[in-house]
Protein backbone atom coordinates (compact mmCIF):
# COMPACT_ATOMS: atom_id res chain seq x y z
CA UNK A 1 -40.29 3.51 -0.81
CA UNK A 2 -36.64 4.11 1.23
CA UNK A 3 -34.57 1.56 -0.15
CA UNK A 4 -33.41 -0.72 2.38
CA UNK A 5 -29.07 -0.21 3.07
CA UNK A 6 -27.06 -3.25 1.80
CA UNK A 7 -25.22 -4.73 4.68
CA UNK A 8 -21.60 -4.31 5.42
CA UNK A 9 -19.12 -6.93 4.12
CA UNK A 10 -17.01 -8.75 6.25
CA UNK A 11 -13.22 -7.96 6.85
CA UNK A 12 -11.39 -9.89 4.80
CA UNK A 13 -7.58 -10.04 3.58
CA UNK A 14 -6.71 -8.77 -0.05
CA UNK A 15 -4.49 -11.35 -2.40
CA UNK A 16 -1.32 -12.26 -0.68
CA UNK A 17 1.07 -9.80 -2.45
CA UNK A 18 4.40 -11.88 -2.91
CA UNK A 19 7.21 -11.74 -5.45
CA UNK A 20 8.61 -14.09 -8.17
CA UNK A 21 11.33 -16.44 -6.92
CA UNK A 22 10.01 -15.87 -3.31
CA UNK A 23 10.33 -19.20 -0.99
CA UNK A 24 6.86 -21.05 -1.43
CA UNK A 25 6.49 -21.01 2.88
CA UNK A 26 5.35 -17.54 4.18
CA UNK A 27 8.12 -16.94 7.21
CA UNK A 28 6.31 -14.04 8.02
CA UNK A 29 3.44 -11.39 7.25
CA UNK A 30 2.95 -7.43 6.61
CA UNK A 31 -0.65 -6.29 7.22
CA UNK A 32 -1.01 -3.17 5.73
CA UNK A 33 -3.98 -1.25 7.24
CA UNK A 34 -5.51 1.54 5.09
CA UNK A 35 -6.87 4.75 6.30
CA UNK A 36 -10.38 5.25 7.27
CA UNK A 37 -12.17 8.37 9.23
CA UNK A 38 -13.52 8.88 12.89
CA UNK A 39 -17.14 7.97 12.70
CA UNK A 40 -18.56 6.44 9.50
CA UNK A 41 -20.33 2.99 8.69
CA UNK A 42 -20.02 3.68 4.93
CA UNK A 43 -18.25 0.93 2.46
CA UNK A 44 -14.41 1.30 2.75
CA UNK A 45 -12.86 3.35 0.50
CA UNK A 46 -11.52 1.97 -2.39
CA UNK A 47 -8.94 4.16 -2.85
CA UNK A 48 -7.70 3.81 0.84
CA UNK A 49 -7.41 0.34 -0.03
CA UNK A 50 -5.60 1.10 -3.63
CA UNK A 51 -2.93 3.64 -1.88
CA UNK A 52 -1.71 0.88 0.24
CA UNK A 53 -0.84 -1.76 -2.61
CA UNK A 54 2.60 0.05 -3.98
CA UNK A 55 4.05 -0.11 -0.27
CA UNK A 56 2.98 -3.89 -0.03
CA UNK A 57 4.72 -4.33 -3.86
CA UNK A 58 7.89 -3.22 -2.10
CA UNK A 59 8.00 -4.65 0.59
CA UNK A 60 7.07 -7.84 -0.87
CA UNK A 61 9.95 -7.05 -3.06
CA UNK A 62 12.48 -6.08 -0.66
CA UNK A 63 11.51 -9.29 1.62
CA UNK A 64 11.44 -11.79 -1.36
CA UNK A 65 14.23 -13.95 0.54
CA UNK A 66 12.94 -13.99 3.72
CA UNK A 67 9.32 -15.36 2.78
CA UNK A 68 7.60 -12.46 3.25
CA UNK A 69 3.77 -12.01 1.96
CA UNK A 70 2.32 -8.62 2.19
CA UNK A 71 -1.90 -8.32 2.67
CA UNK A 72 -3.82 -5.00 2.46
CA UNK A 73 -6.79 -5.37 4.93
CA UNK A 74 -9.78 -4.72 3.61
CA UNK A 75 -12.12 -3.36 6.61
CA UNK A 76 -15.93 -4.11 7.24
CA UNK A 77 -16.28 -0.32 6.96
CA UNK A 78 -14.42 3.15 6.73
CA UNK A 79 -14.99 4.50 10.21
CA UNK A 80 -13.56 3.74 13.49
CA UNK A 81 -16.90 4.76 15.57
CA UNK A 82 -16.33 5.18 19.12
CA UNK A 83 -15.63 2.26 21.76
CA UNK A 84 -16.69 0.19 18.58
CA UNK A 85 -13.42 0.81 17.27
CA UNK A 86 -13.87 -1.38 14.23
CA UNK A 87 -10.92 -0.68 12.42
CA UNK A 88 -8.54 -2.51 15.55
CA UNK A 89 -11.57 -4.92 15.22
CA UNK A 90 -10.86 -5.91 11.65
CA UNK A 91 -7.13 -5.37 12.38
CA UNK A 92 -7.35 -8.40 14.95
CA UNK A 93 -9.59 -10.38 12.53
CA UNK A 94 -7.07 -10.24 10.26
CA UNK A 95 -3.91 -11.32 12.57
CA UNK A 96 -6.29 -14.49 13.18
CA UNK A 97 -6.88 -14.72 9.75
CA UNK A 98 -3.40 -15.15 9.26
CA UNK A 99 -2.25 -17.33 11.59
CA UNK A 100 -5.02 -19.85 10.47
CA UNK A 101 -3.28 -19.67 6.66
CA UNK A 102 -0.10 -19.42 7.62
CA UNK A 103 0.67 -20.81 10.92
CA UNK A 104 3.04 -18.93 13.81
CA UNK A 105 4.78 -16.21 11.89
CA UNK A 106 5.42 -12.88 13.25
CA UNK A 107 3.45 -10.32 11.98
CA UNK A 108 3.84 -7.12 11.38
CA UNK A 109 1.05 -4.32 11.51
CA UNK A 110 1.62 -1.09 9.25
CA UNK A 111 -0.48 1.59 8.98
CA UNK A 112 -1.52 4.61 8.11
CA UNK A 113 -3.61 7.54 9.46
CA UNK A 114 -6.82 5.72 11.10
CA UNK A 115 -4.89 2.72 10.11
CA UNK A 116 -1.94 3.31 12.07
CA UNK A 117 -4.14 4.21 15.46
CA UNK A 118 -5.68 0.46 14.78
CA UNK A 119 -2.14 -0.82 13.94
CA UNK A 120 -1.03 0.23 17.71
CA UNK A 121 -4.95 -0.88 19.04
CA UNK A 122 -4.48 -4.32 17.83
CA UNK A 123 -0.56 -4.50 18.55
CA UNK A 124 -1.18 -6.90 21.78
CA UNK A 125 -2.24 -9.78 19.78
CA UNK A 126 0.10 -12.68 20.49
CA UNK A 127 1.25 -13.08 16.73
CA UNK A 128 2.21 -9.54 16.45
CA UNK A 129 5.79 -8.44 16.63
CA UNK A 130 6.05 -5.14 15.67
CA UNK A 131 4.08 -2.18 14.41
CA UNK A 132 4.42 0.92 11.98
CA UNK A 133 2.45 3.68 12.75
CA UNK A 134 2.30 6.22 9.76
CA UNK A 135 0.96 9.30 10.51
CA UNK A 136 -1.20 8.05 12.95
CA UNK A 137 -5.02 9.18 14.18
CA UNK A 138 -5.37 9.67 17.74
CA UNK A 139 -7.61 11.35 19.81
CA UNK A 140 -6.55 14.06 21.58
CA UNK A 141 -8.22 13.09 25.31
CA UNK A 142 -10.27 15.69 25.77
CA UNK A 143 -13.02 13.75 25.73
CA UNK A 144 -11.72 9.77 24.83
CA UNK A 145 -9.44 7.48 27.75
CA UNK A 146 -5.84 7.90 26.58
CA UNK A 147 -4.47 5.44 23.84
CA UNK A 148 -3.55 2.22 25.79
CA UNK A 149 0.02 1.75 25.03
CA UNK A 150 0.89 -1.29 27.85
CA UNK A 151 -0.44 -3.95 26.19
CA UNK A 152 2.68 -3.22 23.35
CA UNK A 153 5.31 -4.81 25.80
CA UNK A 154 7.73 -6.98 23.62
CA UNK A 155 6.94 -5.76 20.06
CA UNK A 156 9.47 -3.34 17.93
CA UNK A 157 7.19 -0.03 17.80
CA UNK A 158 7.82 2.80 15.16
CA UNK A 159 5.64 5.87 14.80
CA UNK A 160 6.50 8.14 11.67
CA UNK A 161 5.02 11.72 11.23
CA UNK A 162 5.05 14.52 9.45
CA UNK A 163 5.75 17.53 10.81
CA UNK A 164 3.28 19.67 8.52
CA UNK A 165 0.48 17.20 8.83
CA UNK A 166 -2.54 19.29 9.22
CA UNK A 167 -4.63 15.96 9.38
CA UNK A 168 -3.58 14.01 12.43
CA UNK A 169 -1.79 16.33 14.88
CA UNK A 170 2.25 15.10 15.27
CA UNK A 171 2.29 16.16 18.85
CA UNK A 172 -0.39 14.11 19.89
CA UNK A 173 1.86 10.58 18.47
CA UNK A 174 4.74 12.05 20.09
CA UNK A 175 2.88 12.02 23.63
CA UNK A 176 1.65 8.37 22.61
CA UNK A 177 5.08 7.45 21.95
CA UNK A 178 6.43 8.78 24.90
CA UNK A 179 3.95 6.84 27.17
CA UNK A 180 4.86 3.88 25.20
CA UNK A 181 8.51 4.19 25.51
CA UNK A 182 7.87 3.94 29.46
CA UNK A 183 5.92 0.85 28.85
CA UNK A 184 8.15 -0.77 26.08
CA UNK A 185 12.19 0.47 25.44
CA UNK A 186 11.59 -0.67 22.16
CA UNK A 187 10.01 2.49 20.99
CA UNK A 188 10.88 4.79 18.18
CA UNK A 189 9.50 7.49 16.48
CA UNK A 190 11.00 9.80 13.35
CA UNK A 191 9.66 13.01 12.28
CA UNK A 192 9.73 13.71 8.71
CA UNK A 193 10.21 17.37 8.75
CA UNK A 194 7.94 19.68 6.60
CA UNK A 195 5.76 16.69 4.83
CA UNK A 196 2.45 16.62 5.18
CA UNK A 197 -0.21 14.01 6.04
CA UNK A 198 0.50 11.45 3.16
CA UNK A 199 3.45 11.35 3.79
CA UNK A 200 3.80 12.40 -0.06
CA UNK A 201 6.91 14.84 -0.17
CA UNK A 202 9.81 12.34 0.98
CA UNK A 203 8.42 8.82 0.13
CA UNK A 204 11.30 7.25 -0.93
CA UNK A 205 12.98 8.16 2.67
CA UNK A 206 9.43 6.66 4.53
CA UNK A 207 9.43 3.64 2.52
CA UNK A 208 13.10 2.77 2.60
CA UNK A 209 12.31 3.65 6.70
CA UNK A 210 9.26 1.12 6.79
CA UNK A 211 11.38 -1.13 4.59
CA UNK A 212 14.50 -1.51 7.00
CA UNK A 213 11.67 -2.17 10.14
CA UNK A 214 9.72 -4.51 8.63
CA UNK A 215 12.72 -6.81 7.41
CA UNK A 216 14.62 -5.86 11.12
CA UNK A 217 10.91 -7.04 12.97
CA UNK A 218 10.26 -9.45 11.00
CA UNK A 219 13.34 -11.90 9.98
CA UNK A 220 16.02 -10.46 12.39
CA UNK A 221 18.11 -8.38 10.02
CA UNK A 222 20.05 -5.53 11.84
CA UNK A 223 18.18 -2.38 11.58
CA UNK A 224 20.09 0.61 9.85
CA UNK A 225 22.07 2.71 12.02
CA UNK A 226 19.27 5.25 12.66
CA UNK A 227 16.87 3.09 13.35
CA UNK A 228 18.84 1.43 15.69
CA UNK A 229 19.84 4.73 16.96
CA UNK A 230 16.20 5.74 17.32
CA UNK A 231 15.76 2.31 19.61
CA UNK A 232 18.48 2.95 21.65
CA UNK A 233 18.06 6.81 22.52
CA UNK A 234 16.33 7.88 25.62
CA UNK A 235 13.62 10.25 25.06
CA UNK A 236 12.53 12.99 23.62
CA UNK A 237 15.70 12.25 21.16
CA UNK A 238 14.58 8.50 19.66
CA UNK A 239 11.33 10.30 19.62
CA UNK A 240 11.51 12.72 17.71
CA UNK A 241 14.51 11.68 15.36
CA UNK A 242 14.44 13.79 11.77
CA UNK A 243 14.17 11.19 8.83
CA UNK A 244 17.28 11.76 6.75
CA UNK A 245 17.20 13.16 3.26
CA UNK A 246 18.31 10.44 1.23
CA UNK A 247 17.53 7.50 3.72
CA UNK A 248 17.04 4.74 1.32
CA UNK A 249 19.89 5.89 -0.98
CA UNK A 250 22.62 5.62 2.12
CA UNK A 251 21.33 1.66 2.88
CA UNK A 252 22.47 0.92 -0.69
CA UNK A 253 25.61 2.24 -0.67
């Protein structure tokens, strides 16, 4: 006898990720989304899930003063399928979610790979500020509508890639972030030269990067010169701005 396939669980929100000391009201929310894969209605991926909870530690961390609780986003499943497009689905869901806990906060959507195409998919929802697109999946329109981008009007937007990716092509976020730029000015995008998909090579630089636009988004803290830079510039240069060697290290000194 087949055995009969054990339904999908909801989307839900992993543990709030906070800090020791933190302020007991949340002034505003991270939702990290993990990476997933085109077309697949497998169980998320643990590990997705697992690769996303250092970033959250740090930036739960670094926003420990300004109320700031981190959630991974655990998905109803792994794949994005189609005009389904789960993963923005869930992404949504979970912007709801956290408005019901938490009240109106801003929110902030990071994410990575599939997670950073639903990060920009779900970026119109009314408690979302700003989002941080990490290596992003996108199609390449051959035979999928473009990315809408319009609907990003009024939110900080910051796309980060790796040159080397052999994953998720860099040239097709850099067209998405140029289409965005003429929808929203408040578009940025840095290249992180010679990394790879993960992102893996220069971490410290990409999390110091996420780090300074999550607190700037969020809480209203000036953004570190390149950022700011990045804003500013008209394109291609705050498009495809290099990410510094040593990124993090220069904010501390």
């Amino acid at each position: 006898m087949a055995q009969r396939a054990l339904p999908l669980p909801a989307a839900r929100l992993g543990r709030a990720v906070r800090t020791a000391g933190a302020p007991s009201a949340v002034s505003g929310v991270v939702l990290l989304l993990p990476d997933g894969e085109a077309d697949s209605h497998r169980r998320p991926s643990p590990l997705s899930y697992a690769l996303q909870l250092p970033l959250a530690r740090t930036l739960a961390r670094a926003g420990r003063e300004d109320g700031l609780a981190a959630h991974v986003v655990r998905y109803r499943c792994r794949g994005w399928n189609a005009t389904d497009s789960q993963l923005a689905a869930d992404a949504r869901w979970a912007v709801d979610e956290v408005v019901r806990r938490y009240g109106d906060v801003p929110v902030c959507l990071a994410g990575h790979g599939m997670g950073g195409r639903a990060a920009l998919r779900a970026g119109g929802h009314a408690a979302v500020n700003s989002v941080l697109a990490m290596a992003p999946w996108l199609p390449d329109g051959s035979t999928d509508e473009p990315e809408p981008v319009k609907h990003l009007l009024g939110r900080q937007v910051l796309l980060v890639h790796g040159t080397n990716d052999a994953r998720t092509d860099p040239e097709l976020s850099f067209r998405l972030a140029e289409r965005a730029k003429k929808a929203n000015r408040d578009t940025c995008r840095f290249e992180v030269h010679s990394d790879g998909h993960s992102l893996r090579q220069h971490r410290a630089e990409v999390v110091a990067l996420a780090t300074d636009f999550v607190r700037g988004s969020l809480f209203g803290r000036a953004y570190a010169r390149p950022v700011a830079d990045a804003l500013a510039a008209p394109p291609p240069l705050g498009l495809r701005m290099p990410l510094a060697a040593g990124f993090g290290r220069s904010l501390r000194d």
